[in-house]
PDB file of N, CA and C in Angstrom:
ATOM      1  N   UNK A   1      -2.865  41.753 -32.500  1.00  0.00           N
ATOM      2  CA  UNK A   1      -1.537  42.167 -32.124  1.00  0.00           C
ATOM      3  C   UNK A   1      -1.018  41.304 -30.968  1.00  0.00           C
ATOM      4  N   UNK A   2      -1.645  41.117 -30.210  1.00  0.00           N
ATOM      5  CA  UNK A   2      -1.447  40.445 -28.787  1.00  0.00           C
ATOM      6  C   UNK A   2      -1.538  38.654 -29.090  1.00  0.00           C
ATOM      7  N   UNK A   3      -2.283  38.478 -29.938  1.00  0.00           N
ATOM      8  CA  UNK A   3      -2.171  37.149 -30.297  1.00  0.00           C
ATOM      9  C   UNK A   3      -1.062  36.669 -31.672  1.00  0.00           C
ATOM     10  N   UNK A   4      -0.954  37.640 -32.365  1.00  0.00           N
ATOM     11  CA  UNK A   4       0.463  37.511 -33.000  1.00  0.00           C
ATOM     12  C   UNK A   4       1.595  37.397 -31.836  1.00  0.00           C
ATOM     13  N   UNK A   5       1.793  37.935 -30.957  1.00  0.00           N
ATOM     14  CA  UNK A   5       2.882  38.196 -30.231  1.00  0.00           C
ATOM     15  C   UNK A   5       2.789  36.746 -29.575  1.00  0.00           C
ATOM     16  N   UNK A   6       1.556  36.417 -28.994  1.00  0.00           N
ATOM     17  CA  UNK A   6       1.750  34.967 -28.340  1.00  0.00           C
ATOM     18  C   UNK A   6       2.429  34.104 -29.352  1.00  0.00           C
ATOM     19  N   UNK A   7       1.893  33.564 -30.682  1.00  0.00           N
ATOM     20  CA  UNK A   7       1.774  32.753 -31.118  1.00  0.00           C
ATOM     21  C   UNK A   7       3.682  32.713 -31.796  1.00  0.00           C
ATOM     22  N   UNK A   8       4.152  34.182 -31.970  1.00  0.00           N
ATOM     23  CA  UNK A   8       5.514  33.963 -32.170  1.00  0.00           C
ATOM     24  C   UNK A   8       6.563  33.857 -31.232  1.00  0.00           C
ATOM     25  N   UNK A   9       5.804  34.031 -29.638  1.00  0.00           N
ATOM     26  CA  UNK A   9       6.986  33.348 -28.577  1.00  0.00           C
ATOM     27  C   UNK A   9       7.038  32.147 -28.313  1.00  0.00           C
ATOM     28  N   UNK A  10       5.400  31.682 -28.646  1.00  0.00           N
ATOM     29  CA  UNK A  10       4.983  29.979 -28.182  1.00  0.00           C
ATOM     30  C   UNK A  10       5.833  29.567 -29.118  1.00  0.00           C
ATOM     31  N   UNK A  11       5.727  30.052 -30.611  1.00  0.00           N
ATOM     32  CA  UNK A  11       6.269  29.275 -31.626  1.00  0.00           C
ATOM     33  C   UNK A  11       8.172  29.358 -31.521  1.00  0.00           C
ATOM     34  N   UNK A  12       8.496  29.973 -31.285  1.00  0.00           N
ATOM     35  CA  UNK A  12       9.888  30.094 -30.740  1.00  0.00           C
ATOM     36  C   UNK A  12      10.116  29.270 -29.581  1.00  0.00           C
ATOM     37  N   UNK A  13       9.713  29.068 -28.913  1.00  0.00           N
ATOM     38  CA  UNK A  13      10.066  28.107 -27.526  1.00  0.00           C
ATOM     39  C   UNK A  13       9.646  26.834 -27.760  1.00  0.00           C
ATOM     40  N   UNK A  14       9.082  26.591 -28.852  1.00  0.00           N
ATOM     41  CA  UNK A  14       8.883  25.031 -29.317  1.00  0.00           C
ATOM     42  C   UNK A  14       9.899  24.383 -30.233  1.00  0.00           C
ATOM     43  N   UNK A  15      10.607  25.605 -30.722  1.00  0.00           N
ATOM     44  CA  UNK A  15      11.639  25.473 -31.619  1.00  0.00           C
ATOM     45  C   UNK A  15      12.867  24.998 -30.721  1.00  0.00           C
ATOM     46  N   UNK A  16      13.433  24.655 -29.707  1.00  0.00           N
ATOM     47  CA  UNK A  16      14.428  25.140 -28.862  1.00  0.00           C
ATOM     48  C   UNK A  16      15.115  23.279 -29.484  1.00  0.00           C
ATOM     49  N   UNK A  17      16.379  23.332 -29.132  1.00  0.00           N
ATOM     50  CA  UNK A  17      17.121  22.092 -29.853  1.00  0.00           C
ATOM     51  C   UNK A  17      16.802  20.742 -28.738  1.00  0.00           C
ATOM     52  N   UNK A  18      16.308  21.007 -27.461  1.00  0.00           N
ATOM     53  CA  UNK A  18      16.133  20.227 -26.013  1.00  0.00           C
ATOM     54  C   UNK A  18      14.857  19.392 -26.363  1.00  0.00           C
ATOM     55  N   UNK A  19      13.634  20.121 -27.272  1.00  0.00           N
ATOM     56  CA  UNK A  19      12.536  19.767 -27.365  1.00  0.00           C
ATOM     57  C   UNK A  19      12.121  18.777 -28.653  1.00  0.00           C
ATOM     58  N   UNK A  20      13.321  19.098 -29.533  1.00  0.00           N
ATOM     59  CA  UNK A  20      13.266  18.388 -30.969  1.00  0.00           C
ATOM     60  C   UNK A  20      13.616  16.454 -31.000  1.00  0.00           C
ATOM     61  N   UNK A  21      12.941  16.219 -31.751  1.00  0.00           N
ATOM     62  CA  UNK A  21      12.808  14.596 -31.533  1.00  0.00           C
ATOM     63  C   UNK A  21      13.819  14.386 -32.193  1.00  0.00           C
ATOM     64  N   UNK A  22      14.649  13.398 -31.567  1.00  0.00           N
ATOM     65  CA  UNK A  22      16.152  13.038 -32.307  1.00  0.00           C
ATOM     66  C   UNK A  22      16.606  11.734 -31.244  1.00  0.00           C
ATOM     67  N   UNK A  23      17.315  11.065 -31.973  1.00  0.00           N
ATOM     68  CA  UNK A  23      17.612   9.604 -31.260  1.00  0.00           C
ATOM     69  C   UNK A  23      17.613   9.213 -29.933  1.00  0.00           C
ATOM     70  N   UNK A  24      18.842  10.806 -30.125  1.00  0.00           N
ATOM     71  CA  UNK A  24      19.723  10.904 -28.127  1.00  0.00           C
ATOM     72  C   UNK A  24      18.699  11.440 -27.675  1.00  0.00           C
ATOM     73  N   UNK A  25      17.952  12.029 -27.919  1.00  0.00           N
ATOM     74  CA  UNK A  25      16.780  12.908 -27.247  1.00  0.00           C
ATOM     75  C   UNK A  25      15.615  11.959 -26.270  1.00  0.00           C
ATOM     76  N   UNK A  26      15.316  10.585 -27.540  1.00  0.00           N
ATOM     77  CA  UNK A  26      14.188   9.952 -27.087  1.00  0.00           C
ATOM     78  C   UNK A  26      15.163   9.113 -26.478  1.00  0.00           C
ATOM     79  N   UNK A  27      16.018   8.493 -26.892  1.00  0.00           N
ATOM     80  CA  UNK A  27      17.069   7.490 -25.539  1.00  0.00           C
ATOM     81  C   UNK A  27      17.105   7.757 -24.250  1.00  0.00           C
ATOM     82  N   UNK A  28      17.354   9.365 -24.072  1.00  0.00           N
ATOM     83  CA  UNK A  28      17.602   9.544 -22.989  1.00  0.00           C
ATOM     84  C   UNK A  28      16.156   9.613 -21.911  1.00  0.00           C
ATOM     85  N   UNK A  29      15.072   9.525 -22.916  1.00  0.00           N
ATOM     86  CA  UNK A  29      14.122  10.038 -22.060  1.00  0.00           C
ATOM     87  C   UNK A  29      13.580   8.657 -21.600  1.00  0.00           C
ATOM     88  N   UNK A  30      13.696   7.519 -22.748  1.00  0.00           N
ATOM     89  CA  UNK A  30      13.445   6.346 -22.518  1.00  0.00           C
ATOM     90  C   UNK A  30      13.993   5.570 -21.091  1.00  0.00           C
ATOM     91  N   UNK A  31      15.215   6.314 -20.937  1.00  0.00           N
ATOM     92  CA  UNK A  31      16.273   5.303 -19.891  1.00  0.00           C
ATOM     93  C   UNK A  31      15.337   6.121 -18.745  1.00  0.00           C
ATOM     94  N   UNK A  32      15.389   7.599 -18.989  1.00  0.00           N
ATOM     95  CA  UNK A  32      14.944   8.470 -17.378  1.00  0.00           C
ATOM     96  C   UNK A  32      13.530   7.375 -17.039  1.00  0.00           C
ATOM     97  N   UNK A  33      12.768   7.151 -17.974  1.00  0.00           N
ATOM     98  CA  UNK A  33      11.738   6.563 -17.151  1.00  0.00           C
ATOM     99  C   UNK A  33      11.922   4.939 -17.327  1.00  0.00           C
ATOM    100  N   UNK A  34      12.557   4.082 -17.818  1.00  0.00           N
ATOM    101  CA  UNK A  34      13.142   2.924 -16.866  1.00  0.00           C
ATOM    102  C   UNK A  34      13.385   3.000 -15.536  1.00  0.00           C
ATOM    103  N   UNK A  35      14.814   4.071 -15.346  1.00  0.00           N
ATOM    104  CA  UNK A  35      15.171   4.366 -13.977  1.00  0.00           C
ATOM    105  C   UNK A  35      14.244   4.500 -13.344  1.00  0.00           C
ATOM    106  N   UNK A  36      12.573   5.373 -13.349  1.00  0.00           N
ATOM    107  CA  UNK A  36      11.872   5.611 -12.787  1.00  0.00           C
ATOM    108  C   UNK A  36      10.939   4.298 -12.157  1.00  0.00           C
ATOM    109  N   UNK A  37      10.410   3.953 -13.451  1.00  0.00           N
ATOM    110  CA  UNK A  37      10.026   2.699 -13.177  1.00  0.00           C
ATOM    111  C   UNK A  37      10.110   1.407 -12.436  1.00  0.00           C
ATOM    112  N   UNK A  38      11.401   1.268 -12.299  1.00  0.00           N
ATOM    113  CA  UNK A  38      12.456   0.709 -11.384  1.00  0.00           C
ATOM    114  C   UNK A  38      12.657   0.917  -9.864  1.00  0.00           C
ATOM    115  N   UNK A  39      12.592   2.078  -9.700  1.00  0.00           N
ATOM    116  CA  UNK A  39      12.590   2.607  -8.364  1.00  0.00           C
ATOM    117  C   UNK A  39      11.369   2.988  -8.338  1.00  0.00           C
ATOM    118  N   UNK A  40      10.445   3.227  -8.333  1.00  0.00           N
ATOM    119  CA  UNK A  40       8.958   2.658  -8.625  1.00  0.00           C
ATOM    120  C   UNK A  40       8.220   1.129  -7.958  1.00  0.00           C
ATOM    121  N   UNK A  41       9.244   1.034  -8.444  1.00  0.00           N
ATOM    122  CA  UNK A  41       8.283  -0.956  -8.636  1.00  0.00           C
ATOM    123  C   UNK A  41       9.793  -1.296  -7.502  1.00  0.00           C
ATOM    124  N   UNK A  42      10.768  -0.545  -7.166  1.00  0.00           N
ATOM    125  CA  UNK A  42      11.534  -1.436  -5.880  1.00  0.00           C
ATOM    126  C   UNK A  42      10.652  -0.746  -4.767  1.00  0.00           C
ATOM    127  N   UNK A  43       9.904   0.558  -4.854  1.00  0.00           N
ATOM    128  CA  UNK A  43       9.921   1.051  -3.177  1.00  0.00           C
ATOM    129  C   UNK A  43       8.333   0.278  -3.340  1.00  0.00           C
ATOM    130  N   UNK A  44       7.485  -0.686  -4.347  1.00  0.00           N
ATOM    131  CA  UNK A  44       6.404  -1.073  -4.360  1.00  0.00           C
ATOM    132  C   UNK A  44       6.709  -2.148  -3.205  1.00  0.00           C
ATOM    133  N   UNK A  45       7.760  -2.999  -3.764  1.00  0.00           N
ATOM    134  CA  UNK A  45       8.246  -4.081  -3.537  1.00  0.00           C
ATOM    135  C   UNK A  45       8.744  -4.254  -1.765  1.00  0.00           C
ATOM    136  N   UNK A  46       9.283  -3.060  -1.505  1.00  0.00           N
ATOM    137  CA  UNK A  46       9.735  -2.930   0.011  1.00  0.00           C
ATOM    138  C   UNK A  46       8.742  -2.959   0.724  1.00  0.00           C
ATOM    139  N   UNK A  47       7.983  -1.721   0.548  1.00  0.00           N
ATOM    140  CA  UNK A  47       6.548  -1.517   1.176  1.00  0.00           C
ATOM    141  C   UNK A  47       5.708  -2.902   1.321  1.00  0.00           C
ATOM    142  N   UNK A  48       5.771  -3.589   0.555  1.00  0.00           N
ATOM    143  CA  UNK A  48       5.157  -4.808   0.589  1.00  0.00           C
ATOM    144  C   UNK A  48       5.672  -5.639   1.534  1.00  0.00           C
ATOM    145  N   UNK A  49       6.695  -6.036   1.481  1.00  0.00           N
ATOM    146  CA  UNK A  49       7.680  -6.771   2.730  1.00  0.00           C
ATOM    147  C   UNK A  49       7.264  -5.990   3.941  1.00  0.00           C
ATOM    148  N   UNK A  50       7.124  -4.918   3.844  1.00  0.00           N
ATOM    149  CA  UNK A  50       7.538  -4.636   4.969  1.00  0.00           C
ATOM    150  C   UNK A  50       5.712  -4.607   6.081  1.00  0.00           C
ATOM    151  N   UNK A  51       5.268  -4.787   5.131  1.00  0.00           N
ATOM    152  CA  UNK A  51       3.410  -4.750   5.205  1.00  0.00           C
ATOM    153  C   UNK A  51       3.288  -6.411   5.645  1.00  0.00           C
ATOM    154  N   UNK A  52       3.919  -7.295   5.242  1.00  0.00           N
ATOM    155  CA  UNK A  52       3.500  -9.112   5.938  1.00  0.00           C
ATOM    156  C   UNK A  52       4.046  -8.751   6.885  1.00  0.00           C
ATOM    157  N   UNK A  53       5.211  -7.946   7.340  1.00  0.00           N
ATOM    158  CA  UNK A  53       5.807  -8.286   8.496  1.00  0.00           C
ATOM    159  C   UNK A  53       4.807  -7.998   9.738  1.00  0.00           C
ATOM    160  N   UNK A  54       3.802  -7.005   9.632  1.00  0.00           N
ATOM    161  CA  UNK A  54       2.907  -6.867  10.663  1.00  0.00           C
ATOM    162  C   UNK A  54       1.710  -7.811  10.959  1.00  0.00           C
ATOM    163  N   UNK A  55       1.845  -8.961  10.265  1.00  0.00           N
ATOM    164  CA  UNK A  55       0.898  -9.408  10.793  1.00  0.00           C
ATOM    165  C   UNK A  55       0.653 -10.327  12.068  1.00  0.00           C
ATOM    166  N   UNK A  56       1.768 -10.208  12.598  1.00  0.00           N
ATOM    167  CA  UNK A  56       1.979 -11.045  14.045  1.00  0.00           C
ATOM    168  C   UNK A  56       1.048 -10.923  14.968  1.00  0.00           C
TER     169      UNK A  56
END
């Protein structure tokens, strides 16, 4: 009883239209982690500059 009940809320909340694979879906998720990546690899990039500067 209790595991019927899980398995038809899990299975309902997997259903939701946010979670379903579709073009705009994976585009958008593709760009979010560019952006990430990006600002990622710039604050790598600062930190680094800013790390030779101490070696005086």
């Amino acid at each position: 009883m209790l595991r019927g009940c899980l398995l038809e809320s899990a299975s309902a909340a997997a259903q939701r239209p946010e979670y379903a694979y579709e073009r705009v879906n994976a585009a958008a998720y593709r760009v979010e982690l560019m952006f990430s990546a990006l600002a990622f690899s710039l604050c790598a990039v600062i930190s680094t500059e800013f790390t030779d500067k101490d070696k005086c």
